[in-house]
Structures are given as structure tokens and as C-alpha cells.
C-alpha atoms as a PDB file:
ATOM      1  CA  UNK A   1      46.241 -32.633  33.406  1.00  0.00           C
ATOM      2  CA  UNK A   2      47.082 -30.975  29.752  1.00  0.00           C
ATOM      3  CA  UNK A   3      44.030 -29.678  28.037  1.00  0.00           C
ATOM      4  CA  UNK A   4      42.717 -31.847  25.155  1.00  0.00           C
ATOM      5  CA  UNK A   5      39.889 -29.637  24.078  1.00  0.00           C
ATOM      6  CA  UNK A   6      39.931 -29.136  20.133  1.00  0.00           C
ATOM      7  CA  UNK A   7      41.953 -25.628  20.125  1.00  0.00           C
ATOM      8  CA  UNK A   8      42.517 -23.178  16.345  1.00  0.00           C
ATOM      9  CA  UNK A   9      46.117 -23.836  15.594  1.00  0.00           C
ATOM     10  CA  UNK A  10      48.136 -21.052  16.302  1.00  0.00           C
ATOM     11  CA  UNK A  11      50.754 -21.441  13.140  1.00  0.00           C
ATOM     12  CA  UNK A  12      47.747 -21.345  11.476  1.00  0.00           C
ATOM     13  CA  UNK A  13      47.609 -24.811  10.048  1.00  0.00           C
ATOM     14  CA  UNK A  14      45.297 -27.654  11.642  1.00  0.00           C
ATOM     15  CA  UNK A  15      46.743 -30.398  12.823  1.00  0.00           C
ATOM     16  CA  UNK A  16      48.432 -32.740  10.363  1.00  0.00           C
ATOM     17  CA  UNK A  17      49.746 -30.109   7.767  1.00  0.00           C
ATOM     18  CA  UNK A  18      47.067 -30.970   5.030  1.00  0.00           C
ATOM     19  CA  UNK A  19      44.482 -28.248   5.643  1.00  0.00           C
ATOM     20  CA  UNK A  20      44.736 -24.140   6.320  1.00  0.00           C
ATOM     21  CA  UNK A  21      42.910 -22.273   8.684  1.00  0.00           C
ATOM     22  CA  UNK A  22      42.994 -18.834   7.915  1.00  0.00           C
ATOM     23  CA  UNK A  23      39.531 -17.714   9.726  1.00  0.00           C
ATOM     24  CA  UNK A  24      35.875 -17.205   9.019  1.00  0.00           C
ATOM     25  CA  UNK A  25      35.581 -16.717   5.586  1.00  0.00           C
ATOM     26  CA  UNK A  26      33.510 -13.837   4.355  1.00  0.00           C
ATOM     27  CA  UNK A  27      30.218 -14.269   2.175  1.00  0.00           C
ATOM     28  CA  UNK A  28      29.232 -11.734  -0.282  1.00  0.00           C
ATOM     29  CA  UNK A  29      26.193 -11.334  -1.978  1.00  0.00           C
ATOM     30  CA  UNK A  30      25.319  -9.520  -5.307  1.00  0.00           C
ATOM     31  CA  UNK A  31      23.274  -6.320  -4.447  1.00  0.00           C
ATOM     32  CA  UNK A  32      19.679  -6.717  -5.543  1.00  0.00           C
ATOM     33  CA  UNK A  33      16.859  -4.311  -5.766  1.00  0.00           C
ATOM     34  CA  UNK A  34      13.729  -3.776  -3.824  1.00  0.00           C
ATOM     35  CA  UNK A  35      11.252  -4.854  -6.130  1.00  0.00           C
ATOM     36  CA  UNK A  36      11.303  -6.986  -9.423  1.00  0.00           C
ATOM     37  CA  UNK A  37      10.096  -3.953 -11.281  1.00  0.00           C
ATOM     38  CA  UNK A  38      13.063  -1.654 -10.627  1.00  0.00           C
ATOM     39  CA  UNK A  39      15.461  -3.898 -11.913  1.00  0.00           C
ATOM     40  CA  UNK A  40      13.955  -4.195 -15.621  1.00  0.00           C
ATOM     41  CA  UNK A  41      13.724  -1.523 -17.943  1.00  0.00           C
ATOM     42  CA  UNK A  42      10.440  -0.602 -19.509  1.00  0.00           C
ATOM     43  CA  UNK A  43      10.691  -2.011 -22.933  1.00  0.00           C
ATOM     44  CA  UNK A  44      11.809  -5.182 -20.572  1.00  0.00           C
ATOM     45  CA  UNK A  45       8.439  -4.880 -18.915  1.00  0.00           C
ATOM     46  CA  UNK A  46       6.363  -4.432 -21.887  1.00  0.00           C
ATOM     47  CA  UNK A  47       7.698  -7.759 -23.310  1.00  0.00           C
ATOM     48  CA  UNK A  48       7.252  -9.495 -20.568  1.00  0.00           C
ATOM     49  CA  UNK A  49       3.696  -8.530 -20.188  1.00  0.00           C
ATOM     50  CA  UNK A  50       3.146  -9.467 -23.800  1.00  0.00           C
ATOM     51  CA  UNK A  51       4.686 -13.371 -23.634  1.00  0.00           C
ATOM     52  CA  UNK A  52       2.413 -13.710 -20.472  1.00  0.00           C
ATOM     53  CA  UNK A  53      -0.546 -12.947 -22.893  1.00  0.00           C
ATOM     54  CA  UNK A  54       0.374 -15.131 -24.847  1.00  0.00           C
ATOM     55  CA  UNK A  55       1.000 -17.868 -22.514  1.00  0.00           C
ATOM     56  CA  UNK A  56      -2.058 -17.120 -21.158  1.00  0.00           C
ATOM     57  CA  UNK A  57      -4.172 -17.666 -24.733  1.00  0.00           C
ATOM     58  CA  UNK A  58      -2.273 -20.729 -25.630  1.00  0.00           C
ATOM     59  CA  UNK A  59      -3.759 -22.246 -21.873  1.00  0.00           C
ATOM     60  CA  UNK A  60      -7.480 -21.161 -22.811  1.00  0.00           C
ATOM     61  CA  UNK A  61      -7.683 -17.802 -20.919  1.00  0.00           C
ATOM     62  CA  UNK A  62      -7.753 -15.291 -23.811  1.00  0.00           C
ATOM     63  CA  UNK A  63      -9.101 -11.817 -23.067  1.00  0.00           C
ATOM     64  CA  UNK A  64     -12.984 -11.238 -22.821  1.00  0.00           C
ATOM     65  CA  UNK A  65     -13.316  -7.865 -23.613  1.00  0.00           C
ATOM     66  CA  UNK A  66     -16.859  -7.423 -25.064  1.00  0.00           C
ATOM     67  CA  UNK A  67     -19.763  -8.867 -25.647  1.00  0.00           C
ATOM     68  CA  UNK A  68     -22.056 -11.149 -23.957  1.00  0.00           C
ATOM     69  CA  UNK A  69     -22.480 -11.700 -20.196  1.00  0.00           C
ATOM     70  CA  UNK A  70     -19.838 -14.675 -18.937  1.00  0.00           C
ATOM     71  CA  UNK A  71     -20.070 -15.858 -15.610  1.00  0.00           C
ATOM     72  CA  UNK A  72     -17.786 -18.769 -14.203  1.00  0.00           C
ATOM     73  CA  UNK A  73     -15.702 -19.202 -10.695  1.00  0.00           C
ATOM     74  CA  UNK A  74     -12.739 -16.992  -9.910  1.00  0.00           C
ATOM     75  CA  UNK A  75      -9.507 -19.352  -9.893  1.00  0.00           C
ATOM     76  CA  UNK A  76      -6.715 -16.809 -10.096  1.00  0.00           C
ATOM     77  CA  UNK A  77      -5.381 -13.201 -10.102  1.00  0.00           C
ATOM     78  CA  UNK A  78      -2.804 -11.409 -11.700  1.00  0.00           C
ATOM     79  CA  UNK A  79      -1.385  -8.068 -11.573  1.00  0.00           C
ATOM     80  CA  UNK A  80      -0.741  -6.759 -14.667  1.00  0.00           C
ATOM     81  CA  UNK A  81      -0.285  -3.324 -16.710  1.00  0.00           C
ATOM     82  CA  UNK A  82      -2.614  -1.645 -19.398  1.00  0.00           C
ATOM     83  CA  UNK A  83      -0.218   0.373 -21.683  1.00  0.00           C
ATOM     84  CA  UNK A  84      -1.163   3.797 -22.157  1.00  0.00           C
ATOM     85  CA  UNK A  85       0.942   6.760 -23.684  1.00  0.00           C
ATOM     86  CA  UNK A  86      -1.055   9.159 -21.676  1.00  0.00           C
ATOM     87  CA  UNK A  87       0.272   8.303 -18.743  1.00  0.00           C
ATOM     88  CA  UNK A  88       3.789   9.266 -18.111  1.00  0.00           C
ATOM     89  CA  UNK A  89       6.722   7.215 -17.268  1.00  0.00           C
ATOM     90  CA  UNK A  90       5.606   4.405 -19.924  1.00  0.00           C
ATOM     91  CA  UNK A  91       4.885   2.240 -16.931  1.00  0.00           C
ATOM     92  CA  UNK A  92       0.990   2.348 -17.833  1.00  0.00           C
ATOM     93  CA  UNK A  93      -1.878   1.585 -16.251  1.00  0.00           C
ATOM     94  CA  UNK A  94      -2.654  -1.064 -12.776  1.00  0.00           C
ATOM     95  CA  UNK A  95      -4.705  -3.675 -13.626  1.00  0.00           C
ATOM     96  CA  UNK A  96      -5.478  -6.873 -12.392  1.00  0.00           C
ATOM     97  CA  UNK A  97      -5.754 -10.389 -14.579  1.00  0.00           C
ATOM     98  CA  UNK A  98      -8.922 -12.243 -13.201  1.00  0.00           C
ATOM     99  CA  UNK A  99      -8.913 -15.815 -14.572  1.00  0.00           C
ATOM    100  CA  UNK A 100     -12.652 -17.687 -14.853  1.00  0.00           C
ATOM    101  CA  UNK A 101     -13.807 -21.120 -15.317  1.00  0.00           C
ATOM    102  CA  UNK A 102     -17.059 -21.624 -16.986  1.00  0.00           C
ATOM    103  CA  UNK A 103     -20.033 -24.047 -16.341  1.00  0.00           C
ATOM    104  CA  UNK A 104     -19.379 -25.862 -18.943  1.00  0.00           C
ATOM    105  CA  UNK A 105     -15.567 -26.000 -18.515  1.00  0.00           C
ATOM    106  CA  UNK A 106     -14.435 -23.331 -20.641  1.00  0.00           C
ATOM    107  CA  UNK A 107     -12.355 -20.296 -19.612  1.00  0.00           C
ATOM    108  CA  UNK A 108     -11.350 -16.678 -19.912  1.00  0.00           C
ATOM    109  CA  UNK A 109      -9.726 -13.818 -18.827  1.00  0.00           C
ATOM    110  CA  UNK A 110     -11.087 -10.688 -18.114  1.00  0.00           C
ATOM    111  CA  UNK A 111      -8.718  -7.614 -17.184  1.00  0.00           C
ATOM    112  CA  UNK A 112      -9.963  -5.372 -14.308  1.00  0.00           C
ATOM    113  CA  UNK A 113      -8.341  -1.881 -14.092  1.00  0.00           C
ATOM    114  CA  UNK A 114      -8.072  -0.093 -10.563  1.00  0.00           C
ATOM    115  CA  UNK A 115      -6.082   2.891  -8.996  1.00  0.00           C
ATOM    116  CA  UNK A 116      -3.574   2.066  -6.501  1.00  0.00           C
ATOM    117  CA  UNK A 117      -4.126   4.525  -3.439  1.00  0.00           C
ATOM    118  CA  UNK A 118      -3.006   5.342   0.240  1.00  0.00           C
ATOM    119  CA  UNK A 119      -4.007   7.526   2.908  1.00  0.00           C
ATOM    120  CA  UNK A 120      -1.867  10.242   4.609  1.00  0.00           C
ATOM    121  CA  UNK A 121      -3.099  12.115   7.967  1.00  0.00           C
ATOM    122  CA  UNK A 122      -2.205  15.563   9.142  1.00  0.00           C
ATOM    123  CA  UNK A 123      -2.632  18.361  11.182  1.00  0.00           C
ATOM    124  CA  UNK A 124      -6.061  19.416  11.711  1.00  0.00           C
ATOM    125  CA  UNK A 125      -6.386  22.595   9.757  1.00  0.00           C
ATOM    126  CA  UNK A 126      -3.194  21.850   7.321  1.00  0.00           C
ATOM    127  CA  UNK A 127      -4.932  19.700   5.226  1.00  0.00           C
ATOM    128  CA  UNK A 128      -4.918  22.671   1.999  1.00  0.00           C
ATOM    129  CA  UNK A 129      -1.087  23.076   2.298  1.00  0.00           C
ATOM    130  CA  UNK A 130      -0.307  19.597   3.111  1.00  0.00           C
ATOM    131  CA  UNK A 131      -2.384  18.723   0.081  1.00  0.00           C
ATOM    132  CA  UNK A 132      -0.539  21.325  -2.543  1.00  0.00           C
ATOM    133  CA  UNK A 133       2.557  19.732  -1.213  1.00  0.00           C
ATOM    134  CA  UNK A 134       1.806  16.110  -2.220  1.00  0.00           C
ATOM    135  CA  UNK A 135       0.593  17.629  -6.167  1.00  0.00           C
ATOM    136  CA  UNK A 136       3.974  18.797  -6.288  1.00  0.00           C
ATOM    137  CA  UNK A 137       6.812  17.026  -4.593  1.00  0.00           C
ATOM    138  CA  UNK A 138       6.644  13.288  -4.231  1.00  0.00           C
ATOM    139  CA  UNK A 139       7.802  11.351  -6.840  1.00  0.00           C
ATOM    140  CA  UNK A 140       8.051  14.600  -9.108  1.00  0.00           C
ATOM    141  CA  UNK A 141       4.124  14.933  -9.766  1.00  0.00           C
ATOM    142  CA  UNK A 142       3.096  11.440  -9.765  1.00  0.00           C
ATOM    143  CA  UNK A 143       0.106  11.752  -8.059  1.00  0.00           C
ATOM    144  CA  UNK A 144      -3.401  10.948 -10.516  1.00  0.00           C
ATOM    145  CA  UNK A 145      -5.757  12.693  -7.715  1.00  0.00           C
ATOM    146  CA  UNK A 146      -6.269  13.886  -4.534  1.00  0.00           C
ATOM    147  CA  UNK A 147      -9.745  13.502  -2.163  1.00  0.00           C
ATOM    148  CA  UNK A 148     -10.002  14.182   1.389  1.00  0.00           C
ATOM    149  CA  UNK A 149     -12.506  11.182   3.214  1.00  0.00           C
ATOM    150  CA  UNK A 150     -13.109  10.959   6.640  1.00  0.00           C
ATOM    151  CA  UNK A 151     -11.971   7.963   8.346  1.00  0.00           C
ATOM    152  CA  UNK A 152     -11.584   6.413  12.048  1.00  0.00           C
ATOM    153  CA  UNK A 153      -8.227   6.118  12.595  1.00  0.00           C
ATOM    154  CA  UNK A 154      -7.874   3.382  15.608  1.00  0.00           C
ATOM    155  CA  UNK A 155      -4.258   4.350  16.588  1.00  0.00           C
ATOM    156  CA  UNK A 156      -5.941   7.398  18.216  1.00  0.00           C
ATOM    157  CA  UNK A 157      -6.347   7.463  22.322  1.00  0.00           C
ATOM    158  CA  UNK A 158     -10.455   7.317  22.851  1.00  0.00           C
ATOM    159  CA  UNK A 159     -11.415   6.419  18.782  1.00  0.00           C
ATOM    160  CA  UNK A 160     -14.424   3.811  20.216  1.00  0.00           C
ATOM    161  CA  UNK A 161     -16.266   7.565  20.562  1.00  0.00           C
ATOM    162  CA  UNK A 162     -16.305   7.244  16.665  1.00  0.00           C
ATOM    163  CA  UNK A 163     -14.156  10.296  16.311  1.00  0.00           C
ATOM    164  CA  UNK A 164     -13.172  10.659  12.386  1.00  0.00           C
ATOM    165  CA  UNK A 165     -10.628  12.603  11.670  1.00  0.00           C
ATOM    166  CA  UNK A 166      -9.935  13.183   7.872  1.00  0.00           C
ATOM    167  CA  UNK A 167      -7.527  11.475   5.831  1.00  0.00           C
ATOM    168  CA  UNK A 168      -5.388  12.665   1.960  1.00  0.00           C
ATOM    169  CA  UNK A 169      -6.615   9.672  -0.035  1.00  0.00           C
ATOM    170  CA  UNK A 170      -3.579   9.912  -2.988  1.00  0.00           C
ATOM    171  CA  UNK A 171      -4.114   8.045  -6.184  1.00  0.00           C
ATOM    172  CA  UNK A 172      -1.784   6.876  -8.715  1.00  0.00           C
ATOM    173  CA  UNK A 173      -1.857   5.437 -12.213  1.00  0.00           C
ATOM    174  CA  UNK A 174      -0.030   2.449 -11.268  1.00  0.00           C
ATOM    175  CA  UNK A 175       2.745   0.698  -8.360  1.00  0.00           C
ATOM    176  CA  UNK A 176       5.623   2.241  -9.388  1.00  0.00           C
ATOM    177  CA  UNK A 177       3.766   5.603  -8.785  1.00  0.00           C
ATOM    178  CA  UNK A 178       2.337   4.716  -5.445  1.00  0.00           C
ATOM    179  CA  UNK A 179       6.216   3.283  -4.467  1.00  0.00           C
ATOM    180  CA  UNK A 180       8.009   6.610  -5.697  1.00  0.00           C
ATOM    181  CA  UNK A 181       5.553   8.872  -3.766  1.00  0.00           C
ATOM    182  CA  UNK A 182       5.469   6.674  -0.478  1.00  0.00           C
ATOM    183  CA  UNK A 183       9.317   6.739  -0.729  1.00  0.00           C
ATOM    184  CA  UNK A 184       9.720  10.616  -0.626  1.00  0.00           C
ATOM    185  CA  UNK A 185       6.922  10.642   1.861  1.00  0.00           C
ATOM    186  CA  UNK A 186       7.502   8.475   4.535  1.00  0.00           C
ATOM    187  CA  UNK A 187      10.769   9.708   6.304  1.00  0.00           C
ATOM    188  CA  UNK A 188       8.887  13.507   6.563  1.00  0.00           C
ATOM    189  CA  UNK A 189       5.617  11.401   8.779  1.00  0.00           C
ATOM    190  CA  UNK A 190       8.199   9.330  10.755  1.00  0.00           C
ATOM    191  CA  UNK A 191       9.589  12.441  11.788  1.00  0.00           C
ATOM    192  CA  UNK A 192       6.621  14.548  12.009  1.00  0.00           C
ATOM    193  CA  UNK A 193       5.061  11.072  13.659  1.00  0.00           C
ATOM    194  CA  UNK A 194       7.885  11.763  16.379  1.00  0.00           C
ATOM    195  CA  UNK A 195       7.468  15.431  17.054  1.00  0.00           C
ATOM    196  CA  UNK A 196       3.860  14.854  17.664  1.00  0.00           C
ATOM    197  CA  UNK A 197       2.832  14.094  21.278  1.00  0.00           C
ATOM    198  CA  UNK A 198      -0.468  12.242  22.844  1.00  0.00           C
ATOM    199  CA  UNK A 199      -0.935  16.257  23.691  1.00  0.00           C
ATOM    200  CA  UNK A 200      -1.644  17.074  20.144  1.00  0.00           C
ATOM    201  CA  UNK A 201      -3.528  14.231  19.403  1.00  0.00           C
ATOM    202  CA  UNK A 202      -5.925  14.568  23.257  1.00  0.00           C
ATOM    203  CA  UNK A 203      -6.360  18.060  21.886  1.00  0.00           C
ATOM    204  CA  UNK A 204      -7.966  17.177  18.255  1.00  0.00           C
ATOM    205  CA  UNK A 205     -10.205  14.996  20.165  1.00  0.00           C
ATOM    206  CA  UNK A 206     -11.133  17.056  22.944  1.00  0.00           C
ATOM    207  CA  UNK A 207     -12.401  20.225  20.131  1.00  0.00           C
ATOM    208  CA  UNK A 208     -14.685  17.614  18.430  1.00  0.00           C
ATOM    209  CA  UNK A 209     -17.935  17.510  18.605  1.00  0.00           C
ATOM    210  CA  UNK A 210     -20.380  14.498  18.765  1.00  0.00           C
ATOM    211  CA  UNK A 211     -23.059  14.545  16.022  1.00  0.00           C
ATOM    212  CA  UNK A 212     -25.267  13.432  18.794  1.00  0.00           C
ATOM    213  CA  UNK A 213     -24.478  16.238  20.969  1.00  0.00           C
ATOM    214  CA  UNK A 214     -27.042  18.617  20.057  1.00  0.00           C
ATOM    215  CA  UNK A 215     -30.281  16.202  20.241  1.00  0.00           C
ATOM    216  CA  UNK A 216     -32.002  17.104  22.744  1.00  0.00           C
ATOM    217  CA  UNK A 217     -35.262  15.234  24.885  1.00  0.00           C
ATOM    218  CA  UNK A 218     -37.508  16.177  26.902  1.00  0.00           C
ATOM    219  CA  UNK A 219     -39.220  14.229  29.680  1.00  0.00           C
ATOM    220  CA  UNK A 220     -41.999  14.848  31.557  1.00  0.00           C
ATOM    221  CA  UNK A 221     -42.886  14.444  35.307  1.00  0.00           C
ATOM    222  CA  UNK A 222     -44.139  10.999  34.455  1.00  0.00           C
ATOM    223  CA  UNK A 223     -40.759  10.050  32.724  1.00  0.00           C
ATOM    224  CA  UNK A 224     -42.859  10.109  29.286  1.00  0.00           C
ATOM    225  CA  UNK A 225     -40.340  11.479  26.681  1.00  0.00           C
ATOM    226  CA  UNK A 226     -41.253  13.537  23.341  1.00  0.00           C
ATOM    227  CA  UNK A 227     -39.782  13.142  20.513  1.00  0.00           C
ATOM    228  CA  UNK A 228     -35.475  14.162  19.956  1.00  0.00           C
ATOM    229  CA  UNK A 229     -35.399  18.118  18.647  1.00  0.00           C
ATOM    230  CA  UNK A 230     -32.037  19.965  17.599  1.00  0.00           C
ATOM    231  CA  UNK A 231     -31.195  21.834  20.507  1.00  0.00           C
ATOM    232  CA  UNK A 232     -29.744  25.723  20.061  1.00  0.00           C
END
């Protein structure tokens, strides 16, 4: 029996002669960049900003800045910029655009400012050089500040003992800071992250020492205990 199953056409026309068949045709796509901000310039961004001010008045939600104390329910957040020439790059200042309802239905805007931050770990005991590194090199200086905090990192084997190991907390002025930093960062910890075994990280845990480890308490014959002293 001849096969009747729908087969390409070899001559490369489809049966009949009307329509060509010349393969899978290939999509292409316009290259587009990773965030929204990278793709405008800043004068682009500064405009922008400024026509969602205005919007923002026209709607009722014009900018409390000072004077008497406003309460009213939280109904929406936006990020925003604070332009500042101190701050270089142009890009400004993070801020967020917290948008109130009052009592009595009227509204506002009040603009919050914060410092966009992560957390970097390292060797215990490289936490100076590591930290005159990150002044330096990522994103050419764009790090605001650097503060050390202790932290419990839950990726590590044992943490329930409430181990805290201590952590680069790295400030910036704004996102596009935070995003050129973390971008010159992250492929040195992946591959430090690789060349550093459970071994290493068994052997930070194993040198610590419990804050409780040097109470000591005594009990007597008839299981009555004094009170906790620091042991020697």
C-alpha cells in the first residue's frame, strides 16, 4: 500500500503549484537591554521623572514636603530619583514615591529617600583587603559606604547553632550604582563560590566559639544550682 501520510515536497513546492516551501523561517528580534534605565540617557531620565510629577499633581498627589503632621492609608509606591549634583553620574539619588489617602479623602505624596545596599561574604580574616578592593574596583568607585554586620547566613552546614559570620554591607547612592558594582562583582564570588569546599566552610565553624560557652554552673550534692559565673 503507497504511503499517504502528508510528506514536504521535495521540488520544493507543495502540492498544487500555488504555495513555496522553502523551510522554517527564521525570527529575529531587535536586541534590547537589561533594564529600562540603560536604554535612556540621563537628560531622558530627568524628563521623564519631571512629567511623572506632574502627572502626579494634576491627579491630587502633589509633594508634602513640610509642615504639619498628615496621616492617611498607603495606596501606592513608586521608585523614583532625587537629583543631586553631588552625586556623580547625574543619575541622583534612590527614592521611593509613597502615595496617601486622607480621612477626609484628600491626598498626597510624600518622597522617602533610602540607600540601595547588598551584602558580600568572604574569607574569615580577608575582610580588610576584600573591603579596600570593593572602594576601588567595582563599578569604578561607586560604592557610598562600607560597614561590616554580622549576620546568620543559612546556606552554611550547622547555622541552627546561631553561628554569625560577618558580612560587607555595600551602599550606593542609587540602582544604577548597586547594578554596576554587582555586575563586576559577581563572576569573581561564582568562581571563588566554586573553589571553596564544605572543608573551608566546616572549618570557620568548627574555630567559633559559642557566647554561651564560657558560663559556667555549679551544682551541689543536692542538685541545687548557684547562680551562672564566667568561667576562666
Amino acid at each position: 500500500m503507497p504511503n499517504t501520510s502528508l510528506r514536504r515536497p521535495q521540488n520544493g513546492y507543495r502540492r498544487g503549484g500555488k504555495t513555496a516551501y522553502h523551510g522554517a523561517k527564521t525570527r529575529t528580534f531587535a536586541a534590547s537591554t537589561s533594564t529600562r534605565g540603560e536604554a535612556t540617557s540621563t537628560d531622558e531620565k530627568w524628563e521623564r521623572t519631571a512629567l511623572a510629577h506632574q502627572i502626579d499633581e494634576n491627579m491630587g498627589f502633589s509633594r508634602y514636603d513640610a509642615g504639619r503632621k498628615r496621616e492617611g492609608w498607603l495606596v501606592n509606591v513608586q521608585s523614583t530619583s532625587i537629583d543631586d549634583p553631588r552625586v556623580p553620574g547625574g543619575a541622583g539619588r534612590a527614592a521611593l514615591d509613597c502615595y496617601f489617602i486622607e480621612e477626609d479623602g484628600s491626598t498626597f505624596k510624600a518622597t522617602v529617600e533610602y540607600e540601595p545596599y547588598f551584602l558580600i561574604a568572604c574569607r574569615k580574616g580577608h575582610e580588610g583587603e576584600v573591603e579596600e578592593w570593593c572602594k576601588r574596583v567595582p563599578g569604578g568607585g561607586v560604592v557610598k559606604t562600607i560597614k561590616r554586620v554580622e549576620r546568620e547566613d543559612l546556606k552554611m552546614p550547622n547555622h541552627l547553632l546561631g553561628y554569625r559570620r560577618t558580612f560587607l554591607e555595600l551602599r550606593f547612592h542609587n540602582v544604577q550604582d548597586l547594578m554596576a558594582a554587582r555586575r563586576d562583582i559577581m563572576p569573581i564570588a561564582e568562581k571563588n563560590k566554586k573553589g571553596m569546599d564544605a572543608m573551608d566552610t566546616y572549618a570557620e565553624v568548627a574555630s567559633w566559639v559559642p557566647p554561651f560557652s564560657s558560663i559556667v554552673v555549679s551544682c551541689g550534692p543536692d542538685w541545687s544550682c548557684s547562680q551562672p559565673s564566667k568561667g576562666e
